[in-house]
N, C-alpha and C. Protein backbone atom coordinates (compact mmCIF):
# COMPACT_ATOMS: atom_id res chain seq x y z
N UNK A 1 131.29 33.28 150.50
CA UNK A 1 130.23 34.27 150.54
C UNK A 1 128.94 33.55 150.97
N UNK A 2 128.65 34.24 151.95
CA UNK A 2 127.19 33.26 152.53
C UNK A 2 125.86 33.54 151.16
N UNK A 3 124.68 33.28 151.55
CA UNK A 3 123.51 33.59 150.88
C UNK A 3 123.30 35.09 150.93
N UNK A 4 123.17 35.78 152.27
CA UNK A 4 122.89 37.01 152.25
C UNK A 4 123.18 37.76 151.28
N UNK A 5 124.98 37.53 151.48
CA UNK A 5 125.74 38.46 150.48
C UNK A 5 125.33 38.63 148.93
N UNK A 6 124.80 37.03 148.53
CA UNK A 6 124.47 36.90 147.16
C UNK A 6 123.40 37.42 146.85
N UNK A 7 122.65 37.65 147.86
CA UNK A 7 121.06 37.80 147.42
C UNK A 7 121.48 39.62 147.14
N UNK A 8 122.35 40.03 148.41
CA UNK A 8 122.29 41.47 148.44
C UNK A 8 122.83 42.15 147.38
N UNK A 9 123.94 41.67 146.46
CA UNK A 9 125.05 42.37 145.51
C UNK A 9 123.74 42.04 144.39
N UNK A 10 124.37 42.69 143.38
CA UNK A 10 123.37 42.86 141.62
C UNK A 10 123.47 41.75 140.96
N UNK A 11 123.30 41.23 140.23
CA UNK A 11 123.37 39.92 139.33
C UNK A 11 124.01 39.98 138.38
N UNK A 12 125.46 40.47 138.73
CA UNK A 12 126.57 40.46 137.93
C UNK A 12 126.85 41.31 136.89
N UNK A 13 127.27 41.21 135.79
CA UNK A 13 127.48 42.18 134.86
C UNK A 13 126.47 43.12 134.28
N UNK A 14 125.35 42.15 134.35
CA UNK A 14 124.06 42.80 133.57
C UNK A 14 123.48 43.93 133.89
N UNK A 15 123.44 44.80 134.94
CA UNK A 15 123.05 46.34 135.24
C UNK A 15 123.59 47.06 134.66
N UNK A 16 125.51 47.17 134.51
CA UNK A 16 126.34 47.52 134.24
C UNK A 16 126.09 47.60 132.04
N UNK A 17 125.81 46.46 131.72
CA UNK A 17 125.72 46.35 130.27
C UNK A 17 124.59 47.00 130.19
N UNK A 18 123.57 46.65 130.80
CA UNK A 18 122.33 47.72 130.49
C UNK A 18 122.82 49.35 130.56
N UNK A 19 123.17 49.35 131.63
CA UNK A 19 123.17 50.92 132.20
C UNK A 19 123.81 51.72 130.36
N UNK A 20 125.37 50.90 130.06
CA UNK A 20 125.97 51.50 129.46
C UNK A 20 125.15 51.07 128.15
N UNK A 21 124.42 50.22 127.93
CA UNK A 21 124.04 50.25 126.12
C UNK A 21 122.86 50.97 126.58
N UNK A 22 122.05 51.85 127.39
CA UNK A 22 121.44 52.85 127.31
C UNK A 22 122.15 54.23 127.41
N UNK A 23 122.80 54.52 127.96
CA UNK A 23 124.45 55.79 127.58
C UNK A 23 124.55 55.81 126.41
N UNK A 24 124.67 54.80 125.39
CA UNK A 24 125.39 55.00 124.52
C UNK A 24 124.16 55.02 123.28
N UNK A 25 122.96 54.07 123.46
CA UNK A 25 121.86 54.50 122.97
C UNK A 25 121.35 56.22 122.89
N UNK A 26 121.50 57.00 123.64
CA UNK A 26 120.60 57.97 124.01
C UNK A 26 121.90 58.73 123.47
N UNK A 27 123.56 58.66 123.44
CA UNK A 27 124.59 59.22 123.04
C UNK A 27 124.27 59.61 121.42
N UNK A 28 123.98 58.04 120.76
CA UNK A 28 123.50 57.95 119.51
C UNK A 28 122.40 58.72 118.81
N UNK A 29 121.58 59.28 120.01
CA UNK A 29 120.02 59.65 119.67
C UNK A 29 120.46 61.11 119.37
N UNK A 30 120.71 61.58 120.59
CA UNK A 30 121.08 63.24 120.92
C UNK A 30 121.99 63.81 119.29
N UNK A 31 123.35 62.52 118.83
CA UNK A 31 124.36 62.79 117.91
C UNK A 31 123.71 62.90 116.57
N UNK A 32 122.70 61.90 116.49
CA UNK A 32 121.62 61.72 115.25
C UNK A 32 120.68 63.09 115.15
N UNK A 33 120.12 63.33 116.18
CA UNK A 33 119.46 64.68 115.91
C UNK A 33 120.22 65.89 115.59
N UNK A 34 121.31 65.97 116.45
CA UNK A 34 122.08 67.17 116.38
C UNK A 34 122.19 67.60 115.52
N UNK A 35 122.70 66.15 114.18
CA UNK A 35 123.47 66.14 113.27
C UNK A 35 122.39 66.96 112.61
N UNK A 36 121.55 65.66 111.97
CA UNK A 36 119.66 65.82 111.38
C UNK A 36 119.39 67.37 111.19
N UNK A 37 118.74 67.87 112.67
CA UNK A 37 118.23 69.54 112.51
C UNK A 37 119.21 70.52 112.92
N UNK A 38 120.18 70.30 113.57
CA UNK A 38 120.79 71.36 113.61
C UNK A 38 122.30 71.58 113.03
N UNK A 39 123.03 70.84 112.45
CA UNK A 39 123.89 70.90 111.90
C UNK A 39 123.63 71.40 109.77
N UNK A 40 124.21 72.84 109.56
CA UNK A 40 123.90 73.55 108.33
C UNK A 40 124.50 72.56 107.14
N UNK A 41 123.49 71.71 106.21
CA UNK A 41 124.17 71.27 105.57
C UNK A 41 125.11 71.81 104.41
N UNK A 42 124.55 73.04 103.84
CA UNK A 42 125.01 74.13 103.23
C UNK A 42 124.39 75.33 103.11
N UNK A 43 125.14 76.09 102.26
CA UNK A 43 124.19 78.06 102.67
C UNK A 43 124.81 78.35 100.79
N UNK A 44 123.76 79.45 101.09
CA UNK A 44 124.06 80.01 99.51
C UNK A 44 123.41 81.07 99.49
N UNK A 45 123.05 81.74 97.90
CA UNK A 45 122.06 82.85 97.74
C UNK A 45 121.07 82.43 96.85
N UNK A 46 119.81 82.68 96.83
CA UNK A 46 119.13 82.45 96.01
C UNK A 46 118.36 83.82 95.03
N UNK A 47 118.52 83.94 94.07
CA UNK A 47 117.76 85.33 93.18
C UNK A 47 116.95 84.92 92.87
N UNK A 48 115.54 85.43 92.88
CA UNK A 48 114.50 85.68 92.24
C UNK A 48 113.17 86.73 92.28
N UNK A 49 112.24 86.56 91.82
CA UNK A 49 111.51 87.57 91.70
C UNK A 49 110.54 86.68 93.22
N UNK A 50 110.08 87.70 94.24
CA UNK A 50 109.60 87.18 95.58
C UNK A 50 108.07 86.96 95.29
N UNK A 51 107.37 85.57 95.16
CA UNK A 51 106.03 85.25 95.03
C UNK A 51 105.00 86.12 96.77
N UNK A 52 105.28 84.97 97.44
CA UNK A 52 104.97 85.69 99.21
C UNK A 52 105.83 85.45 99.86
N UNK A 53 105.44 86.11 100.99
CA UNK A 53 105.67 85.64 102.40
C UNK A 53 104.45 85.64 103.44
N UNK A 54 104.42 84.18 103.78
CA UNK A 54 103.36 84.08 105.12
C UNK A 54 103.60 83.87 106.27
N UNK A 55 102.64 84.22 106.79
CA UNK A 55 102.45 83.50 108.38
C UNK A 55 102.12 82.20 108.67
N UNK A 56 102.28 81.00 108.53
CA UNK A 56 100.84 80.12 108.95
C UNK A 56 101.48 79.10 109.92
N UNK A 57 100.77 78.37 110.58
CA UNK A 57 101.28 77.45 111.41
C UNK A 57 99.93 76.97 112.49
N UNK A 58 100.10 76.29 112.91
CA UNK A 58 98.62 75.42 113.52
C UNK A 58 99.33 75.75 115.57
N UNK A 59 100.35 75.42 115.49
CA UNK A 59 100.89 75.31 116.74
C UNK A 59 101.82 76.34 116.92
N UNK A 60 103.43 76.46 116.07
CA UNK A 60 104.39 76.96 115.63
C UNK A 60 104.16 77.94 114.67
N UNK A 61 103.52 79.23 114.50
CA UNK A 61 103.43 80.17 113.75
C UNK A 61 105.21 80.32 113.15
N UNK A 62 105.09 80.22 111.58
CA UNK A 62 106.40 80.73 111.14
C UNK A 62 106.01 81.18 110.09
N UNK A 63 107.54 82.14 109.59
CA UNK A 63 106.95 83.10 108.36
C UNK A 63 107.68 81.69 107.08
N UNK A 64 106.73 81.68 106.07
CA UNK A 64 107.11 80.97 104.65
C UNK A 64 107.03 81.64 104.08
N UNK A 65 108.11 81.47 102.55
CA UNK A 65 107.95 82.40 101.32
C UNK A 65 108.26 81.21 100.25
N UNK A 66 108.09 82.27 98.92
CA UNK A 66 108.47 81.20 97.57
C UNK A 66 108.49 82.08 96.78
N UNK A 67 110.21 81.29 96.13
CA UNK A 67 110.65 82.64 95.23
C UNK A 67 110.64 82.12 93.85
N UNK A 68 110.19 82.81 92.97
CA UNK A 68 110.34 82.16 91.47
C UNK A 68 111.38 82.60 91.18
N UNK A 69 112.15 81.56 90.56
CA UNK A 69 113.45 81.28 89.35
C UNK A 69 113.41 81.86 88.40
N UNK A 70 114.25 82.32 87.74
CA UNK A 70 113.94 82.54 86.15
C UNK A 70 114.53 80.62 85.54
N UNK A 71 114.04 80.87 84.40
CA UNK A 71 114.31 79.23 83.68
C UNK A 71 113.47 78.33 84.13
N UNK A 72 113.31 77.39 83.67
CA UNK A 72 112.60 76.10 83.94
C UNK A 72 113.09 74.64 83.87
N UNK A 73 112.58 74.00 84.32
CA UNK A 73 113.34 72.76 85.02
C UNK A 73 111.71 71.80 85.14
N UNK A 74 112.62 70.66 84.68
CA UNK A 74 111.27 69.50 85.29
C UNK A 74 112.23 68.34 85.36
N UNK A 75 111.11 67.22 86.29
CA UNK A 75 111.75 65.86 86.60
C UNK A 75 111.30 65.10 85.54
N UNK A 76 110.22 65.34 84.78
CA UNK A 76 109.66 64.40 83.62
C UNK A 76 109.95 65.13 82.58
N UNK A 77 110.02 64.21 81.52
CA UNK A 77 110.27 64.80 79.92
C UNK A 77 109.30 65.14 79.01
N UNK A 78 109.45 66.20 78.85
CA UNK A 78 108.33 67.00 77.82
C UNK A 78 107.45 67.93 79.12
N UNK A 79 107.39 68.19 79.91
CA UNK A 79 106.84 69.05 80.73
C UNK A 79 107.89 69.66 81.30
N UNK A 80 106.79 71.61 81.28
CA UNK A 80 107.80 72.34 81.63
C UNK A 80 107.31 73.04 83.39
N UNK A 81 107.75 73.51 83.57
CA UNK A 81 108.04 73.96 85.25
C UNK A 81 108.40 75.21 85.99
N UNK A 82 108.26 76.38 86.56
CA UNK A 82 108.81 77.04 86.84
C UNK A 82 109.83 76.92 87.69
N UNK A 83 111.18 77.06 88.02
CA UNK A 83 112.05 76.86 89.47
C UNK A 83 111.33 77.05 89.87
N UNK A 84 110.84 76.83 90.93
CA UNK A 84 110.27 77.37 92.61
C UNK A 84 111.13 77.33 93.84
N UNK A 85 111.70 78.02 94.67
CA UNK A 85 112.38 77.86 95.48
C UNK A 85 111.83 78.38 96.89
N UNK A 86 111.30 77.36 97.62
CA UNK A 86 110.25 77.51 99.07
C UNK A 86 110.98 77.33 100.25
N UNK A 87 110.77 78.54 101.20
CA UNK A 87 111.84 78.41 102.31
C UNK A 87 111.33 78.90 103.67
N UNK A 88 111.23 78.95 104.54
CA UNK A 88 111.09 79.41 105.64
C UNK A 88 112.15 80.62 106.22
N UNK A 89 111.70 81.70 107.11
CA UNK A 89 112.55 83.02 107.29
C UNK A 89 112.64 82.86 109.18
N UNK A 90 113.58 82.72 109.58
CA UNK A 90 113.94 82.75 111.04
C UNK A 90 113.73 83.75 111.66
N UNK A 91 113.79 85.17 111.20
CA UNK A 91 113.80 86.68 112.01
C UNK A 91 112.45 87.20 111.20
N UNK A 92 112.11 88.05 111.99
CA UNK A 92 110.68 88.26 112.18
C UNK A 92 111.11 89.73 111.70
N UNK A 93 112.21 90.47 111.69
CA UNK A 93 112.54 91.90 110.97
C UNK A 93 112.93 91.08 109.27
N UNK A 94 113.29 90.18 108.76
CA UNK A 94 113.60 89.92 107.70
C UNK A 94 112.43 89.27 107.05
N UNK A 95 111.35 89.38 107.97
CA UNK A 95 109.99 88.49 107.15
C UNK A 95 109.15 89.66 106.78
N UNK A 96 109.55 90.64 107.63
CA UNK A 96 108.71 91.97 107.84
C UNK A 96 109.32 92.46 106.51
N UNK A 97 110.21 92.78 106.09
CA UNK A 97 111.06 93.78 105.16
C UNK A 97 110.56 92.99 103.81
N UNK A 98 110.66 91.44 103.79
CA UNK A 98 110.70 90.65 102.84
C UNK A 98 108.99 90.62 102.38
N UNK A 99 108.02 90.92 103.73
CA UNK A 99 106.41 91.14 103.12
C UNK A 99 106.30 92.31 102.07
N UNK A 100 106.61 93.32 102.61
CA UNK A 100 106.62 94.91 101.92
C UNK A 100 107.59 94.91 100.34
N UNK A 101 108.29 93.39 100.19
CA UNK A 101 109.05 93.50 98.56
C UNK A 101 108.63 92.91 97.83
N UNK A 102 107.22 92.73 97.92
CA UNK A 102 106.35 91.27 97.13
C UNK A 102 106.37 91.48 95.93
N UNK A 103 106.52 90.58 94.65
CA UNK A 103 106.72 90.97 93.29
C UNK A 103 108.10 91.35 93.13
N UNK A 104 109.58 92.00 94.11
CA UNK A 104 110.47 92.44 93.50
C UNK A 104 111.69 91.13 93.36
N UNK A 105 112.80 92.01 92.92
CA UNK A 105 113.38 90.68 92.62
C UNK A 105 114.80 90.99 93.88
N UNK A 106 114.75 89.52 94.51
CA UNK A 106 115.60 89.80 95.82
C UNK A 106 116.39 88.87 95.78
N UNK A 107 117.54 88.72 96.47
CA UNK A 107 118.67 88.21 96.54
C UNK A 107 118.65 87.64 98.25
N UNK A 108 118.67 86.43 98.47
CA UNK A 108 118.05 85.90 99.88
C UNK A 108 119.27 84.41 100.01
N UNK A 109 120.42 84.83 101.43
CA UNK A 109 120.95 84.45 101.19
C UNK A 109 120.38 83.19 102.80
N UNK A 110 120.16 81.85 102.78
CA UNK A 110 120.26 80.66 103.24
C UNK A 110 120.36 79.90 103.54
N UNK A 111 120.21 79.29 104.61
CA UNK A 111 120.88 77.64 105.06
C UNK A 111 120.21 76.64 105.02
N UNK A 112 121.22 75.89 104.56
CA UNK A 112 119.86 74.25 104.41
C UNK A 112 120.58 73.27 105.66
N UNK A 113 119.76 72.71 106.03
CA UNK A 113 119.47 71.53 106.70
C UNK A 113 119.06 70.68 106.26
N UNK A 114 119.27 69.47 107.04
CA UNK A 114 118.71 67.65 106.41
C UNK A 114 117.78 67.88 106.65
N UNK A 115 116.80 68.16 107.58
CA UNK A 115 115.41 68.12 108.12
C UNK A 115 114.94 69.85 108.69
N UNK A 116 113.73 69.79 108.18
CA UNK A 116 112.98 71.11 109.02
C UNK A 116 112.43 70.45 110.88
N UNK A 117 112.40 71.49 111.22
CA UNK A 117 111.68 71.51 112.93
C UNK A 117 110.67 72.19 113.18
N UNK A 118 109.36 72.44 113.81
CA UNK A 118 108.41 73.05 113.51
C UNK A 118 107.91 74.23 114.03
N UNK A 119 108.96 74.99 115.05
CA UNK A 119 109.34 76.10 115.52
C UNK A 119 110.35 76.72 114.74
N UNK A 120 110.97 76.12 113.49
CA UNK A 120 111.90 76.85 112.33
C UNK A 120 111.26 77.06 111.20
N UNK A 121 110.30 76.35 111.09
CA UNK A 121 109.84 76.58 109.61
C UNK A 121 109.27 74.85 109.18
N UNK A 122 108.42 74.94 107.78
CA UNK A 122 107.93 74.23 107.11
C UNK A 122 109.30 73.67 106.22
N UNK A 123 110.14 74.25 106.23
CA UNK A 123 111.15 74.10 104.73
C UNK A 123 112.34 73.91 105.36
N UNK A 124 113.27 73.02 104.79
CA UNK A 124 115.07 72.55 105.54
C UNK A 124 115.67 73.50 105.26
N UNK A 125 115.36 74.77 103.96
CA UNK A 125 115.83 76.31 103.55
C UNK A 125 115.39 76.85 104.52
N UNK A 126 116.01 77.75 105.33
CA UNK A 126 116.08 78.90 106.08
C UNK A 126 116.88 80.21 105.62
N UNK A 127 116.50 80.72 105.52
CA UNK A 127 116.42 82.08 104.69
C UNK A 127 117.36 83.16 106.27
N UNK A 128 118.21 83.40 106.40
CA UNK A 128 118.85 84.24 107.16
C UNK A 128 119.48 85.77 107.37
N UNK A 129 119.32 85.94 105.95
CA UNK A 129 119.41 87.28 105.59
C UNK A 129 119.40 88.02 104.42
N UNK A 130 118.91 89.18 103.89
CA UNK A 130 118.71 89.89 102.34
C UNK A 130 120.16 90.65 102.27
N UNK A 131 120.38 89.61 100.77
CA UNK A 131 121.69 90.57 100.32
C UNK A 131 121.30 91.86 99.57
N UNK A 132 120.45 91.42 98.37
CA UNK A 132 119.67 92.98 98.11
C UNK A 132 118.19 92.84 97.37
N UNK A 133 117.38 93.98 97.08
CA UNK A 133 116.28 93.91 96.66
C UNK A 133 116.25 94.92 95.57
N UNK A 134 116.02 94.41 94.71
CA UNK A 134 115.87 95.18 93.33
C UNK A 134 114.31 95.11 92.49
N UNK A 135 113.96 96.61 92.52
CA UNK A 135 112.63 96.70 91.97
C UNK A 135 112.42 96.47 90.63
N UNK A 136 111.40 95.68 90.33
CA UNK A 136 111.64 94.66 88.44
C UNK A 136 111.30 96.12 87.57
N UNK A 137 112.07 96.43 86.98
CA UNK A 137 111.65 96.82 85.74
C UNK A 137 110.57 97.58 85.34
N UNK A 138 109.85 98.37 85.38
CA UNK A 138 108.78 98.94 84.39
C UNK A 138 107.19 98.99 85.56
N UNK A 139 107.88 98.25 87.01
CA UNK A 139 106.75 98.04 87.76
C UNK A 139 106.34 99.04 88.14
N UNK A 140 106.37 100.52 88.72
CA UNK A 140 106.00 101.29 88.82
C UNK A 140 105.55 102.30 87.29
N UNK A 141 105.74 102.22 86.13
CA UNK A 141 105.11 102.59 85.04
C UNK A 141 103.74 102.39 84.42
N UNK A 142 103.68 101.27 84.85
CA UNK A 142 102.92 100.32 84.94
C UNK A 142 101.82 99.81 85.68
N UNK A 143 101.79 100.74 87.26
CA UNK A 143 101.21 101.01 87.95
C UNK A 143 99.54 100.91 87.09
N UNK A 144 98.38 100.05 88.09
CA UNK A 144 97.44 100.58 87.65
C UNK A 144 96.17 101.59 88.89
N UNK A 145 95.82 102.24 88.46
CA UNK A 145 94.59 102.34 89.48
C UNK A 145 93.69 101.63 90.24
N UNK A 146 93.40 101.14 91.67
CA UNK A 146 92.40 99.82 91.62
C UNK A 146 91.16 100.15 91.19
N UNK A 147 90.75 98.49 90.59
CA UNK A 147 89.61 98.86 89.97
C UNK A 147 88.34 98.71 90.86
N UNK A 148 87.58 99.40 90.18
CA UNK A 148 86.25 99.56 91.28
C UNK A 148 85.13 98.05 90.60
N UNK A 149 83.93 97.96 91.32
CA UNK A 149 83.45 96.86 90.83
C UNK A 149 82.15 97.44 90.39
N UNK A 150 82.08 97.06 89.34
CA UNK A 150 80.89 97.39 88.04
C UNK A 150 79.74 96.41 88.07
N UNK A 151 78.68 96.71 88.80
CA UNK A 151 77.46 95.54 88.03
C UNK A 151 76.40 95.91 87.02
N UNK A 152 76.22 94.86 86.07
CA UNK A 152 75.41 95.34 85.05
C UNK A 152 74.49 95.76 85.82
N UNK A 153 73.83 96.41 84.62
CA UNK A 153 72.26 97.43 85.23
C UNK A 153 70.99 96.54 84.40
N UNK A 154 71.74 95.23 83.63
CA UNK A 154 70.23 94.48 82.74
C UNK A 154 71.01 93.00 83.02
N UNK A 155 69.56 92.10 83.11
CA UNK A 155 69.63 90.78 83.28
C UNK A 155 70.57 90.28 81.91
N UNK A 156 70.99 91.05 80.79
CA UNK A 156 71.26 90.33 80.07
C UNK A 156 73.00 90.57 80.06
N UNK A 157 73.60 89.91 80.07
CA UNK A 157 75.37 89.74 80.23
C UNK A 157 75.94 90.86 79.49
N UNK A 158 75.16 90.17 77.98
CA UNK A 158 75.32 91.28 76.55
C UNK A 158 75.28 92.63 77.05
N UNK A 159 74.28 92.85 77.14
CA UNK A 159 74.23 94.32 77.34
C UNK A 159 74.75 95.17 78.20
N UNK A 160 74.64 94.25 79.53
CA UNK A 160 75.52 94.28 80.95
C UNK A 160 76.90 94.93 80.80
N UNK A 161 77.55 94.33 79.64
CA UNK A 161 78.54 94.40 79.29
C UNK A 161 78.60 95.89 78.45
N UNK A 162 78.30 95.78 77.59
CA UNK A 162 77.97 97.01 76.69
C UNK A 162 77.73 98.58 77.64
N UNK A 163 77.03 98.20 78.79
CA UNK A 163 77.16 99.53 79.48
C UNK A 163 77.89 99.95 80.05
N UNK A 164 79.34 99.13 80.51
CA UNK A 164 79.93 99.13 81.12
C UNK A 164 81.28 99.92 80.25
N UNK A 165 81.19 99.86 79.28
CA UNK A 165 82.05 100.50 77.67
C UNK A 165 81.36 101.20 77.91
């Protein structure tokens, strides 16, 4: 093989090892994420009485909610806790239905993921669909009138108060 030839061909194996430990790098990357955000690590239902549901997001507008538990639970001893169970809602008809049940007690069935994404939500819970919604108890009995706002008619609190009786 003269010079030409040598100068002209690649420098042996090494393009070839590069080429493929970047294949198999970027194989690794794509398999790691897949796994990470989009593979369901498990699903379930969750019951509770529905705290909110929001909107918020800086870039990625998504709807969040948080449902209280009944029972309590803590990681330290001698302090107590409410469950809280915080999730993000994928469909925009199930965030809608789920605003209008605020206070009731709903049955919200879920998928978790290893990691959240920021076009899915704040939370690795994703909330996918309402099994049912049940109105608590005594809440419509209970109903109050809204109240209007009262200011005293004297600098003094006391009395302020007293006129207001």
């Amino acid at each position: 093989m003269n010079e030409q030839e040598k100068a002209a061909r690649p420098h042996g194996k090494w393009p070839k090892i590069r080429n493929l430990s970047i294949a198999v790098l970027v194989l690794v990357l794509a398999l790691f994420i897949g796994f990470r955000f989009y593979f369901p690590y498990g699903e379930g239902v969750k019951t509770g009485q529905l705290n909110y549901v929001v909107r918020k997001g800086v870039i990625f507008k998504t709807f969040e909610g948080k449902l209280i538990q009944t029972g309590f639970w803590t990681n330290q001893p001698g302090k107590i806790q409410s469950n809280e169970f915080n999730f993000s809602i994928a469909d925009k008809k199930i965030a809608d239905s789920l605003m209008r049940a605020g206070g009731q007690m709903v049955e919200l069935h879920y998928v978790e993921y290893f990691g959240s994404l920021p076009w899915r939500g704040h939370s690795k819970y994703v909330v996918n669909g309402i099994v049912n919604i049940t109105p608590v108890i005594g809440t419509e009995a209970q109903a109050l009138p809204p109240v209007e706002a009262v200011t005293p008619t004297s600098s003094n609190p006391i009395e302020g108060a007293a006129a207001i009786q």
